[in-house]
N, C-alpha and C. Protein backbone atom coordinates (compact mmCIF):
# COMPACT_ATOMS: atom_id res chain seq x y z
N UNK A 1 -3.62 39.04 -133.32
CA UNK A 1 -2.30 39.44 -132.87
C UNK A 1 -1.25 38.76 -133.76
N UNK A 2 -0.38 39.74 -134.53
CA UNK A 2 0.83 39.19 -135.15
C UNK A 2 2.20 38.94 -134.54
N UNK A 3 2.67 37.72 -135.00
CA UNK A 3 3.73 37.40 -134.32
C UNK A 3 5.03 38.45 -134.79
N UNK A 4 5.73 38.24 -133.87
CA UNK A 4 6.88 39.27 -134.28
C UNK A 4 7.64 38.40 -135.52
N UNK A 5 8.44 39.34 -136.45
CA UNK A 5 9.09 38.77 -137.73
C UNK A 5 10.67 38.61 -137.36
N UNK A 6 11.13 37.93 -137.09
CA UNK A 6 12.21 37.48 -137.19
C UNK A 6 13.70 38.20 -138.11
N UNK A 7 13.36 38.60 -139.25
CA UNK A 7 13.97 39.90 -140.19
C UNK A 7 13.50 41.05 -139.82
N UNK A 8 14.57 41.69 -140.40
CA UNK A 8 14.46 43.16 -139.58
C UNK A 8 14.30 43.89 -140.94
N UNK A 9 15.31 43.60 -141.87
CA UNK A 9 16.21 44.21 -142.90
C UNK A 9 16.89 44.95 -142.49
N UNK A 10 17.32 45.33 -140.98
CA UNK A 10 18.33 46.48 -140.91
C UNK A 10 19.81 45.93 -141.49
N UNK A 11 20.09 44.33 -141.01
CA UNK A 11 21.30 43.88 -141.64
C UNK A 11 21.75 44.24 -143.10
N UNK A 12 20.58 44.01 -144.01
CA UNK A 12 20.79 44.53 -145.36
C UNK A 12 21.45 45.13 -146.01
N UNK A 13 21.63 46.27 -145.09
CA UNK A 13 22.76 47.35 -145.56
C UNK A 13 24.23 47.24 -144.98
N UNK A 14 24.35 46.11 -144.32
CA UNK A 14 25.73 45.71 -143.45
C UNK A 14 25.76 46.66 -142.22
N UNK A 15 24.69 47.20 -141.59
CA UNK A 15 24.37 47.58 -140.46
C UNK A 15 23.61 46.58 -139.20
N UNK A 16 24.41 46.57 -137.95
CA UNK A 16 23.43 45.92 -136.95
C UNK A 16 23.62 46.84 -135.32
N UNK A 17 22.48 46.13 -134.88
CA UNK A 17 22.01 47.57 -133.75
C UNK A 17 23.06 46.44 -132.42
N UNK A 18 23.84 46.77 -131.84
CA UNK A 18 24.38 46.62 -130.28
C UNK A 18 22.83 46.32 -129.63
N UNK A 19 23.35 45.98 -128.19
CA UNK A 19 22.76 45.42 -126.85
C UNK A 19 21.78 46.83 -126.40
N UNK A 20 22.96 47.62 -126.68
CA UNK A 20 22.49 49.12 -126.01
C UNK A 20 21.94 50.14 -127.33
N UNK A 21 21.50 49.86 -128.45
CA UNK A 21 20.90 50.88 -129.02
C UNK A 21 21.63 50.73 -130.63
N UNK A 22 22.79 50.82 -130.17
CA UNK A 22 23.87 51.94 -131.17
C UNK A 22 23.89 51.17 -132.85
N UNK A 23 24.14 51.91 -133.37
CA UNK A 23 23.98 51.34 -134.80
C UNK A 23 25.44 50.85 -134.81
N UNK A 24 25.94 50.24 -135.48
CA UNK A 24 27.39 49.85 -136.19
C UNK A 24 27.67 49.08 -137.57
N UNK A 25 28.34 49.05 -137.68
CA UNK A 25 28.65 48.01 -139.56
C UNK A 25 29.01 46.75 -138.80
N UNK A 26 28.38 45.88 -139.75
CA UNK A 26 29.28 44.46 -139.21
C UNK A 26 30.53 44.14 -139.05
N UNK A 27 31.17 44.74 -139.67
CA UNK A 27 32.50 44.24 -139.26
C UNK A 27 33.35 44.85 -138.09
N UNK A 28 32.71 45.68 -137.32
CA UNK A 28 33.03 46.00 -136.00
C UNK A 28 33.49 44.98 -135.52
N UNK A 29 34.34 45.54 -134.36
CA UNK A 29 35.44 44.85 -133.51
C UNK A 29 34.23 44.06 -132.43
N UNK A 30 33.64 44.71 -132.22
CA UNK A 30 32.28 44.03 -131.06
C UNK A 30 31.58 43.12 -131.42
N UNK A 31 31.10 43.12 -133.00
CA UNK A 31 30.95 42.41 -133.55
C UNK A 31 30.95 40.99 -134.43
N UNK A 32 32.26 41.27 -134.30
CA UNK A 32 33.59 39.77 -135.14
C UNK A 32 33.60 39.70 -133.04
N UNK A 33 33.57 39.89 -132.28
CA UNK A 33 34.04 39.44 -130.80
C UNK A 33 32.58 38.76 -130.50
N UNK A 34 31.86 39.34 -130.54
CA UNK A 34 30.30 38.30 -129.97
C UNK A 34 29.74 37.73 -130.83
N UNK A 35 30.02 37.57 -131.85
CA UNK A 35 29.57 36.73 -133.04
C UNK A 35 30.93 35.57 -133.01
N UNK A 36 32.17 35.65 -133.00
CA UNK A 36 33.38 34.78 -131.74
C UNK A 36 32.69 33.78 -131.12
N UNK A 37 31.96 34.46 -130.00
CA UNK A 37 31.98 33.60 -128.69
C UNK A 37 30.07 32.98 -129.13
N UNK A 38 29.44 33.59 -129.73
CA UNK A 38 28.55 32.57 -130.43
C UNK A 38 28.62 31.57 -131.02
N UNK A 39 29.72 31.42 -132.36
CA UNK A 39 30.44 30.38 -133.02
C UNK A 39 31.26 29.40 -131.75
N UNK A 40 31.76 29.86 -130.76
CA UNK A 40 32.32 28.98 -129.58
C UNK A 40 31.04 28.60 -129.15
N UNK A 41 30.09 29.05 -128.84
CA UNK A 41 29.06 28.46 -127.63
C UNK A 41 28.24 27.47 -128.82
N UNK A 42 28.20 27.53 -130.43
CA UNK A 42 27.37 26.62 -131.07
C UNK A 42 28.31 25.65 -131.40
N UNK A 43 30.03 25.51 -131.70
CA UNK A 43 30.69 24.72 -131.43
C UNK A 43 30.18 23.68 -129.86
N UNK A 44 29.98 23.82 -128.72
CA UNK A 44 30.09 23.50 -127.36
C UNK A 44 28.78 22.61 -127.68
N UNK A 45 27.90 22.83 -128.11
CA UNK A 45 26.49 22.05 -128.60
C UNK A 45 26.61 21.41 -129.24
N UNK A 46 27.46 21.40 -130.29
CA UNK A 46 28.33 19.87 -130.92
C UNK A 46 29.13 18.95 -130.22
N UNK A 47 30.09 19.63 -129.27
CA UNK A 47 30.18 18.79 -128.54
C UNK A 47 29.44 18.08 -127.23
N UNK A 48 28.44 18.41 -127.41
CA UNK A 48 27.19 18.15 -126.10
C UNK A 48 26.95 17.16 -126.94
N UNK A 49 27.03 16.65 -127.97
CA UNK A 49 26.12 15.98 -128.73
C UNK A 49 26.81 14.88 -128.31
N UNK A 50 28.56 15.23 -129.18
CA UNK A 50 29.45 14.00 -129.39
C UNK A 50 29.87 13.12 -127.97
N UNK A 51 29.27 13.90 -126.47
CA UNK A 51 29.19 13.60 -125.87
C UNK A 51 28.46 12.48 -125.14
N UNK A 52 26.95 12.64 -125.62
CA UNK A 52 26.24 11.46 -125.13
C UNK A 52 26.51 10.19 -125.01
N UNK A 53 27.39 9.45 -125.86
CA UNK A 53 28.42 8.42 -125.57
C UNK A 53 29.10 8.49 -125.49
N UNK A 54 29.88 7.25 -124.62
CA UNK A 54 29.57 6.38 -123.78
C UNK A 54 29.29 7.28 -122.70
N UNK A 55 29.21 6.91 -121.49
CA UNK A 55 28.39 7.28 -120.59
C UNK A 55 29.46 7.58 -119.67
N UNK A 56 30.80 7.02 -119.31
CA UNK A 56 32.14 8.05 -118.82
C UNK A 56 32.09 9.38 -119.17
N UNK A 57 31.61 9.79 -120.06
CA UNK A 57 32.13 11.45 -120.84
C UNK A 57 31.23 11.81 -120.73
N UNK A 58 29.55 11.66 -120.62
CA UNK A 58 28.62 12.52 -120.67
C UNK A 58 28.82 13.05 -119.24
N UNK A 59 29.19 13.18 -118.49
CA UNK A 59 29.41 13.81 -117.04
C UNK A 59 29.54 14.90 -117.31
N UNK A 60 30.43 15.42 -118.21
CA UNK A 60 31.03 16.55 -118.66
C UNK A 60 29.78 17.76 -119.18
N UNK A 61 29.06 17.18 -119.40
CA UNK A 61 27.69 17.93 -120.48
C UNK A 61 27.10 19.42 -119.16
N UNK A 62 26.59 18.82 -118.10
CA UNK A 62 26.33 19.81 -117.03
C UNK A 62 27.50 20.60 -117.40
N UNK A 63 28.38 21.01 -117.18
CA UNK A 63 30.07 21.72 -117.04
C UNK A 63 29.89 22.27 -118.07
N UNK A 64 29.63 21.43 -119.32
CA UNK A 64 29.52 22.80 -120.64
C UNK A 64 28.26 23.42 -120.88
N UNK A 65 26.96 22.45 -120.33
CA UNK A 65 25.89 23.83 -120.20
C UNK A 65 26.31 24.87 -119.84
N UNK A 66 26.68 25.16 -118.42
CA UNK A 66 26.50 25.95 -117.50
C UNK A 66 27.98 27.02 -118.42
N UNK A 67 28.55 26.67 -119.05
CA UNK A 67 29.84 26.93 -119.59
C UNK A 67 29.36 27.98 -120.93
N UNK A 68 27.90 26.95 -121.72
CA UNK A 68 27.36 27.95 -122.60
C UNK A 68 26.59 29.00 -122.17
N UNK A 69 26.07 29.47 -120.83
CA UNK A 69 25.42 30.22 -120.37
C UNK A 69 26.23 31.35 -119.76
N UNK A 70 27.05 30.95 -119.53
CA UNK A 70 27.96 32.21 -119.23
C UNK A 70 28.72 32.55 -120.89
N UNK A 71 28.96 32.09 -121.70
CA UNK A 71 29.11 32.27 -122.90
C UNK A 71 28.23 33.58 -122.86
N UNK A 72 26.65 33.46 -122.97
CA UNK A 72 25.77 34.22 -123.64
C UNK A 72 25.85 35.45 -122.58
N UNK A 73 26.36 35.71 -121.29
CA UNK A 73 26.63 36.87 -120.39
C UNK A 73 27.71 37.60 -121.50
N UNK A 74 28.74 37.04 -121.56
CA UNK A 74 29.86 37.53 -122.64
C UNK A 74 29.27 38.01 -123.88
N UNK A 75 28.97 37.30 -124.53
CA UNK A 75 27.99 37.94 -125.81
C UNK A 75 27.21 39.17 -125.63
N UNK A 76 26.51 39.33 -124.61
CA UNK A 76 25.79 40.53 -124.47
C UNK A 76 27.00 41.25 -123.91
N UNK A 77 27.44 41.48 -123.42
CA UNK A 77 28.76 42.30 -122.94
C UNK A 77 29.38 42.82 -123.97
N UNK A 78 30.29 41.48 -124.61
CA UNK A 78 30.86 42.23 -125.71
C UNK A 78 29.82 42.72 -126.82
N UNK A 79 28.79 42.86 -127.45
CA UNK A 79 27.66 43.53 -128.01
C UNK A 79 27.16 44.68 -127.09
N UNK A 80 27.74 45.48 -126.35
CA UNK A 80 27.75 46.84 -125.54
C UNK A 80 28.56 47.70 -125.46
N UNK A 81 28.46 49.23 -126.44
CA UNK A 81 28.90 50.18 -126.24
C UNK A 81 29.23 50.79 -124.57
N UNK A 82 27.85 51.74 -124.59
CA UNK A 82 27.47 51.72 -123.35
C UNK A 82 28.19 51.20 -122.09
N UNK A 83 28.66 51.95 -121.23
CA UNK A 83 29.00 51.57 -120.01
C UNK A 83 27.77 51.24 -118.68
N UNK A 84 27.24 51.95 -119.40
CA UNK A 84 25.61 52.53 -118.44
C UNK A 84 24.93 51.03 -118.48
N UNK A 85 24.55 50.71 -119.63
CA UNK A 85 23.56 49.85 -119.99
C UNK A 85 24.96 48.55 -119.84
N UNK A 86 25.93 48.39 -120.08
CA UNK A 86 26.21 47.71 -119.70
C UNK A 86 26.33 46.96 -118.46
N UNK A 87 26.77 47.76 -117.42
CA UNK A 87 26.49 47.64 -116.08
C UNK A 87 25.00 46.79 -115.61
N UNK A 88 24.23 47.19 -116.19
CA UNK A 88 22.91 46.39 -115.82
C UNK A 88 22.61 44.81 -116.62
N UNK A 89 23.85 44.08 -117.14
CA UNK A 89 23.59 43.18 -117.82
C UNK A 89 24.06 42.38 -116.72
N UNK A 90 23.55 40.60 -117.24
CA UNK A 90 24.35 39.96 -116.19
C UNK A 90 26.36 40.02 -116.47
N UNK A 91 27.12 39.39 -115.69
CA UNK A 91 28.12 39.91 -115.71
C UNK A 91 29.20 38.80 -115.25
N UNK A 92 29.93 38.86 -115.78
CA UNK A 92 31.01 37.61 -115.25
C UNK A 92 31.64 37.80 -114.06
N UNK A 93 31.80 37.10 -113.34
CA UNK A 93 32.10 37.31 -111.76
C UNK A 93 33.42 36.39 -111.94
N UNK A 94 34.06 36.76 -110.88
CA UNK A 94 35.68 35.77 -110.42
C UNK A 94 35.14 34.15 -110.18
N UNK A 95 33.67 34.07 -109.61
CA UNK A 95 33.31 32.69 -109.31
C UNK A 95 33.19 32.15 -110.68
N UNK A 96 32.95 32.76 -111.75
CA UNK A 96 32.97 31.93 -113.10
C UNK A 96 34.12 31.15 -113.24
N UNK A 97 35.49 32.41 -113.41
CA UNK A 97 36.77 31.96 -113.84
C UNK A 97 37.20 30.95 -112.53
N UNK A 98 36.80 30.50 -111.52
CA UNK A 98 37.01 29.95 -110.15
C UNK A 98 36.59 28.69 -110.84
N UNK A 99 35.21 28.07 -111.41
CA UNK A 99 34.55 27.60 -111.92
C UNK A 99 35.13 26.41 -112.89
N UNK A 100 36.17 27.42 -113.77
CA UNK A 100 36.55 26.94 -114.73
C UNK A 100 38.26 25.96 -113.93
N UNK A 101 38.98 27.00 -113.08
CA UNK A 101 40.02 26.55 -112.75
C UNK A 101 39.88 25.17 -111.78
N UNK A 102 38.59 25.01 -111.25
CA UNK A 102 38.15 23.73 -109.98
C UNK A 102 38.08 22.90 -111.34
N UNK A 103 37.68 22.79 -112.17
CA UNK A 103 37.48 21.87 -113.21
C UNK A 103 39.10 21.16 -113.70
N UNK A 104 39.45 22.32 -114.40
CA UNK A 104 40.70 22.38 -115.01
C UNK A 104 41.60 20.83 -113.80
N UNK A 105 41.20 21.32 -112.47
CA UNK A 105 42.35 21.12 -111.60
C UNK A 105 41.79 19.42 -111.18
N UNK A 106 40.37 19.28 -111.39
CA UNK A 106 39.91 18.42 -110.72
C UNK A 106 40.52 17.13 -112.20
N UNK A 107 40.27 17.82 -113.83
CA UNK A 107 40.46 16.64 -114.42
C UNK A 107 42.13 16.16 -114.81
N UNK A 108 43.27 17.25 -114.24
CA UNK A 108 44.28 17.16 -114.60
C UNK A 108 44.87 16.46 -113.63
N UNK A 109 44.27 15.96 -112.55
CA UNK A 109 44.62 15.12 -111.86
C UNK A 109 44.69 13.58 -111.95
N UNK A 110 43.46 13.38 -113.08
CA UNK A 110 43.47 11.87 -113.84
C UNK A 110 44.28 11.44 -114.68
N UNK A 111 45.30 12.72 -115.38
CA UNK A 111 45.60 12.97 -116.63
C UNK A 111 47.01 12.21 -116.20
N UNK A 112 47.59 11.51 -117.54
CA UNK A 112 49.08 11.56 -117.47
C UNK A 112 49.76 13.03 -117.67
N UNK A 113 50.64 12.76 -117.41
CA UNK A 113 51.80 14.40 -117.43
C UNK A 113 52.05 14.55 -118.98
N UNK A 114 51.65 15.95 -119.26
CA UNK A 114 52.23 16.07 -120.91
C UNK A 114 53.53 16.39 -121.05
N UNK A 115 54.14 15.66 -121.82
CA UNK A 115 55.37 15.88 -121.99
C UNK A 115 55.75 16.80 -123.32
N UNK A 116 55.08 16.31 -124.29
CA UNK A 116 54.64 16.96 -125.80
C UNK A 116 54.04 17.69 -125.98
N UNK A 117 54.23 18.18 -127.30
CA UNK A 117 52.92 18.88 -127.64
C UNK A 117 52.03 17.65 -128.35
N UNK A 118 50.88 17.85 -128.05
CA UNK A 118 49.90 16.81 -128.88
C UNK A 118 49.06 17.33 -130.12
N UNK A 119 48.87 16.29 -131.04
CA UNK A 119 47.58 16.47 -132.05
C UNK A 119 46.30 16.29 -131.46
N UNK A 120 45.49 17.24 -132.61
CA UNK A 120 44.11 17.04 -132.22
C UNK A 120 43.80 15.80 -132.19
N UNK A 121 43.05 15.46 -131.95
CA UNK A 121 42.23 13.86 -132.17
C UNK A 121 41.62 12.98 -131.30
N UNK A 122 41.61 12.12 -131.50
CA UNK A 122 41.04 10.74 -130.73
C UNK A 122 40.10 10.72 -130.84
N UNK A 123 38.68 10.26 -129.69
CA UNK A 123 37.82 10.30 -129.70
C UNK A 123 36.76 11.60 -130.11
N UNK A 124 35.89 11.25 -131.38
CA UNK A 124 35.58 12.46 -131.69
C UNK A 124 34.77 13.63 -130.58
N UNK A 125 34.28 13.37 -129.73
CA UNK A 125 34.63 14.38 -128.89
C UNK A 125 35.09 15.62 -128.57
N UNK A 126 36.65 15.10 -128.26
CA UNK A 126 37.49 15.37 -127.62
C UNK A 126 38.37 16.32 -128.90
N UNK A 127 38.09 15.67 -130.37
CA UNK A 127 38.41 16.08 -131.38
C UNK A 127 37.67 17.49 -131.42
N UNK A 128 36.25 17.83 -130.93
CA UNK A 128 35.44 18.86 -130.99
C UNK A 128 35.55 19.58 -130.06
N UNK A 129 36.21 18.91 -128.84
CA UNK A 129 36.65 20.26 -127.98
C UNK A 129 37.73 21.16 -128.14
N UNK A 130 38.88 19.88 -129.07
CA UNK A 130 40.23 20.97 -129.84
C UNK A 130 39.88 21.89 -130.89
N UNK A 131 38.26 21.51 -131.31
CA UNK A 131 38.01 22.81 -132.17
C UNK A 131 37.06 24.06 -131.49
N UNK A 132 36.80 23.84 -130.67
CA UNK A 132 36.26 24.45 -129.83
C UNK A 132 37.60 25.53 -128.99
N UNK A 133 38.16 24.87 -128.40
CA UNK A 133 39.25 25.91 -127.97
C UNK A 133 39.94 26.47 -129.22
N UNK A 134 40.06 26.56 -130.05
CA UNK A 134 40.83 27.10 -131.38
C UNK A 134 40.04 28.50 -131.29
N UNK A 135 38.25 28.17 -131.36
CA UNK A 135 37.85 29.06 -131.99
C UNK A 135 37.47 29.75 -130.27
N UNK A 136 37.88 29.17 -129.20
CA UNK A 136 37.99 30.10 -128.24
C UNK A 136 39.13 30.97 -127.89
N UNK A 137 40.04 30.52 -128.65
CA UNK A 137 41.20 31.77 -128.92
C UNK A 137 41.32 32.35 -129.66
N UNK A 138 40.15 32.42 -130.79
CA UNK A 138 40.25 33.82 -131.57
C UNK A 138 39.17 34.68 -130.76
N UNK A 139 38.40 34.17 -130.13
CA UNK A 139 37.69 34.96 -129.47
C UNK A 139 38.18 35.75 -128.15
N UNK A 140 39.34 35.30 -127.85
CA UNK A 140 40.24 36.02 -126.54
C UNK A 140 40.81 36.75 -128.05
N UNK A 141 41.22 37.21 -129.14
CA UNK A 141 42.04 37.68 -129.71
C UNK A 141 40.80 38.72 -130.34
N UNK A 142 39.67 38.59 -130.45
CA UNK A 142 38.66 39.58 -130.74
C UNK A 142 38.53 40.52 -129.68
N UNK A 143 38.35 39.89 -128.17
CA UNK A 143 38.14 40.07 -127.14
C UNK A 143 39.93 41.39 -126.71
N UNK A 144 40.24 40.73 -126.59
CA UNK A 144 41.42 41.51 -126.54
C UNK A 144 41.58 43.04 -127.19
N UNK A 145 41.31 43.14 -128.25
CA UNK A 145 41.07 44.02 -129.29
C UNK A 145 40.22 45.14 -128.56
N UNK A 146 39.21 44.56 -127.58
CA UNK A 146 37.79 45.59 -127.56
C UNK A 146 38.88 45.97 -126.19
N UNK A 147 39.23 45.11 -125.22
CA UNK A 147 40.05 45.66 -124.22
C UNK A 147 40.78 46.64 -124.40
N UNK A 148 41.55 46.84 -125.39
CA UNK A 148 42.77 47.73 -125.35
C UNK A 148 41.60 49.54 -125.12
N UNK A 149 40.27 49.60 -125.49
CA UNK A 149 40.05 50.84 -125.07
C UNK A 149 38.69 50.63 -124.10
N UNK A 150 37.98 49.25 -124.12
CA UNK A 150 37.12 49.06 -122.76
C UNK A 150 37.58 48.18 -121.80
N UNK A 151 38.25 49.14 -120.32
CA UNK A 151 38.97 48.22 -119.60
C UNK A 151 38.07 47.42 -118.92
N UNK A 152 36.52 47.82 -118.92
CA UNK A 152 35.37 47.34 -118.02
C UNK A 152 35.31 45.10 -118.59
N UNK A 153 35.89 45.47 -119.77
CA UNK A 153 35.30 43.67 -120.10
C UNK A 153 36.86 43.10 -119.81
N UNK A 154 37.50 42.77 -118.98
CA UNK A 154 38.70 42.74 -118.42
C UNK A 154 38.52 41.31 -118.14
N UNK A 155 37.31 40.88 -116.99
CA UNK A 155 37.19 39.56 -117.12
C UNK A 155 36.97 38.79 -117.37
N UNK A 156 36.46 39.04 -118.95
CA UNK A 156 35.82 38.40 -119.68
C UNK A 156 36.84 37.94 -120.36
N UNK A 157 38.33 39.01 -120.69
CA UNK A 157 39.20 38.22 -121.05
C UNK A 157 40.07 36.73 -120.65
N UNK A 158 39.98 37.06 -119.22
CA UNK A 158 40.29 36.13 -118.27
C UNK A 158 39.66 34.98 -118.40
N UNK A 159 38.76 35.18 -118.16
CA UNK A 159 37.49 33.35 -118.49
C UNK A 159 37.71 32.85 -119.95
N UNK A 160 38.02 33.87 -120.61
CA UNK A 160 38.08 33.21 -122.34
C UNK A 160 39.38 32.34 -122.15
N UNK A 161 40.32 33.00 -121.48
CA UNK A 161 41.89 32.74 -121.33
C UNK A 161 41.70 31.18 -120.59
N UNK A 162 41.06 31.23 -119.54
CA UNK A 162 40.93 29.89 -118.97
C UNK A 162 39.97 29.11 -119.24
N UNK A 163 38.96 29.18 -119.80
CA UNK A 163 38.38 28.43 -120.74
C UNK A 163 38.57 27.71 -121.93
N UNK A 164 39.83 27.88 -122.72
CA UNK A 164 40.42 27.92 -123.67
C UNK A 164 41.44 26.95 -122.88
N UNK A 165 41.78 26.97 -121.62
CA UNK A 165 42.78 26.42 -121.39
C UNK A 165 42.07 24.66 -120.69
N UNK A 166 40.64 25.05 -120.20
CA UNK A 166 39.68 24.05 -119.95
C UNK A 166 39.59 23.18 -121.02
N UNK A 167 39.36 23.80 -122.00
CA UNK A 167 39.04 22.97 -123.18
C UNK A 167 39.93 22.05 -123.77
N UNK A 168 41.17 22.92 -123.66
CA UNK A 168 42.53 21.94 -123.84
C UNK A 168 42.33 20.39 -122.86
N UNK A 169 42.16 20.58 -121.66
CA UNK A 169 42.42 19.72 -120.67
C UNK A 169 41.25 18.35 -120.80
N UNK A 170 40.19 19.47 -120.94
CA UNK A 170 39.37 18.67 -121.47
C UNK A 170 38.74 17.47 -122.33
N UNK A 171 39.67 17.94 -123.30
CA UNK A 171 39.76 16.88 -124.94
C UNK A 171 40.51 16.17 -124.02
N UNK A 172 41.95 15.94 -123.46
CA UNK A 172 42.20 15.02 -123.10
C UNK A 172 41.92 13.92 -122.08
N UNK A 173 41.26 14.74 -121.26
CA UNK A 173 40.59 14.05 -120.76
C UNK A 173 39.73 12.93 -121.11
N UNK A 174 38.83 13.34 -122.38
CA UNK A 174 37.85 12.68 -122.81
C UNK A 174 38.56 11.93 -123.67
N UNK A 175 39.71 11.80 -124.14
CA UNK A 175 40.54 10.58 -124.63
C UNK A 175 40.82 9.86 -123.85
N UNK A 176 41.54 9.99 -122.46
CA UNK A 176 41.88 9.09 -121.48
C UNK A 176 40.78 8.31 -121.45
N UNK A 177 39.71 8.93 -120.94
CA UNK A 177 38.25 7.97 -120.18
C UNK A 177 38.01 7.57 -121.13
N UNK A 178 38.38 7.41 -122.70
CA UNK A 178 37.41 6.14 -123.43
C UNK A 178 39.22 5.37 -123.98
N UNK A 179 40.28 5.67 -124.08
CA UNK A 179 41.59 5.14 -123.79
C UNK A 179 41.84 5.71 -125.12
N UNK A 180 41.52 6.40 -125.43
CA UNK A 180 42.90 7.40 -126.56
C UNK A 180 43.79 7.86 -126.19
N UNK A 181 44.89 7.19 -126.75
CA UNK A 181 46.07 7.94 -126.46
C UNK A 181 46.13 9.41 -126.72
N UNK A 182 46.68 10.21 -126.52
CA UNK A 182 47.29 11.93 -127.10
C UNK A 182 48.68 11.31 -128.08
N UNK A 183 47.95 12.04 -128.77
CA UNK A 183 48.82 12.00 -130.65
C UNK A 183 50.35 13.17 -129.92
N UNK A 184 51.24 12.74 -129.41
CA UNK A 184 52.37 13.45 -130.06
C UNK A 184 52.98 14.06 -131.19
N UNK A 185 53.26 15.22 -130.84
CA UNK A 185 53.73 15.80 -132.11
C UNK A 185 54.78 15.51 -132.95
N UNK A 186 54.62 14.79 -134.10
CA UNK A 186 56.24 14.50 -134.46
C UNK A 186 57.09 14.91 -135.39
N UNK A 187 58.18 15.70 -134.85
CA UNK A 187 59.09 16.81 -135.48
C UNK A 187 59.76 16.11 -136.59
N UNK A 188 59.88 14.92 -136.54
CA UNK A 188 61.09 14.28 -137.61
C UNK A 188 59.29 14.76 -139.17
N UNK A 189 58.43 14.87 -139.04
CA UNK A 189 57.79 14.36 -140.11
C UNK A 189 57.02 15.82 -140.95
């Protein structure tokens, strides 16, 4: 018994097959959108990493598993023509985006009040979650794109939207708990 091969060569020709069948060119809109939120969910595994120390911040790691797994619901979503076959995938529910906002609410309560806008930085981390939300707002901006003619991935925009806004909260967070300040932005410079 041979194992399955890993290459296809269908890419070769700048062709790749959707969730549901369909042929397309790579540079499809579905395409640059779930290949997006892949680059976000292998970003999130870097920060799983930068996480393991100290031991205040690894708390956080459960929250972004479960954070990359609904990632990969989105990925197959946005990689679906198909309404049909879409329907039978798993699917983002309001308890996701619920998910994200109990978080949001639970760590902005530790937080000092922002007054500024802040720089990336501090603890590297927290540095990887500001790149992480960056590249989760081009993926609401890929995502967006497929919306304007499939109204069915609607909440997928939503979770990107507040996820993106998690992530923000997040980095700072993970500066507070090891005592990084937030870099203010400074206009004179």
């Amino acid at each position: 018994m041979s194992k399955a091969k890993i290459y296809t060569r269908f890419g070769d020709q700048g062709k790749t097959r959707l969730v549901d069948g369909s042929c397309v060119d790579k540079f499809n809109p579905r395409v640059e959108a779930y290949g997006t939120v892949d680059e976000l969910n292998s970003s999130l595994g870097v920060v799983i990493t930068a996480l393991q120390m100290p031991e205040q911040i690894s708390s956080l790691i459960p929250s972004l598993q479960k954070i990359q797994n609904h990632l990969f619901r989105i990925g197959s979503l946005l990689a679906c023509n198909e309404d049909k076959v879409s329907k039978t995938l798993p699917q983002i529910e309001n308890s996701h985006v619920l998910f994200l906002e109990n978080l949001i609410d639970e760590m902005s309560e530790t937080l000092p009040e922002l007054k500024n806008f802040i720089l990336p930085g501090g603890h590297l981390a927290a540095t990887e979650l500001h790149v992480a939300r960056t590249i989760c707002r081009r993926s609401e901006r890929r995502t967006a794109e497929i919306l304007a003619s499939d109204t069915a991935i609607g909440l997928v925009l939503i979770y990107l939207n507040r996820l993106s806004d998690f992530l923000f909260v997040a980095a700072r967070w993970v500066n507070h708990q090891t005592k990084h300040p937030d870099m203010n932005w400074d206009k004179t410079l």
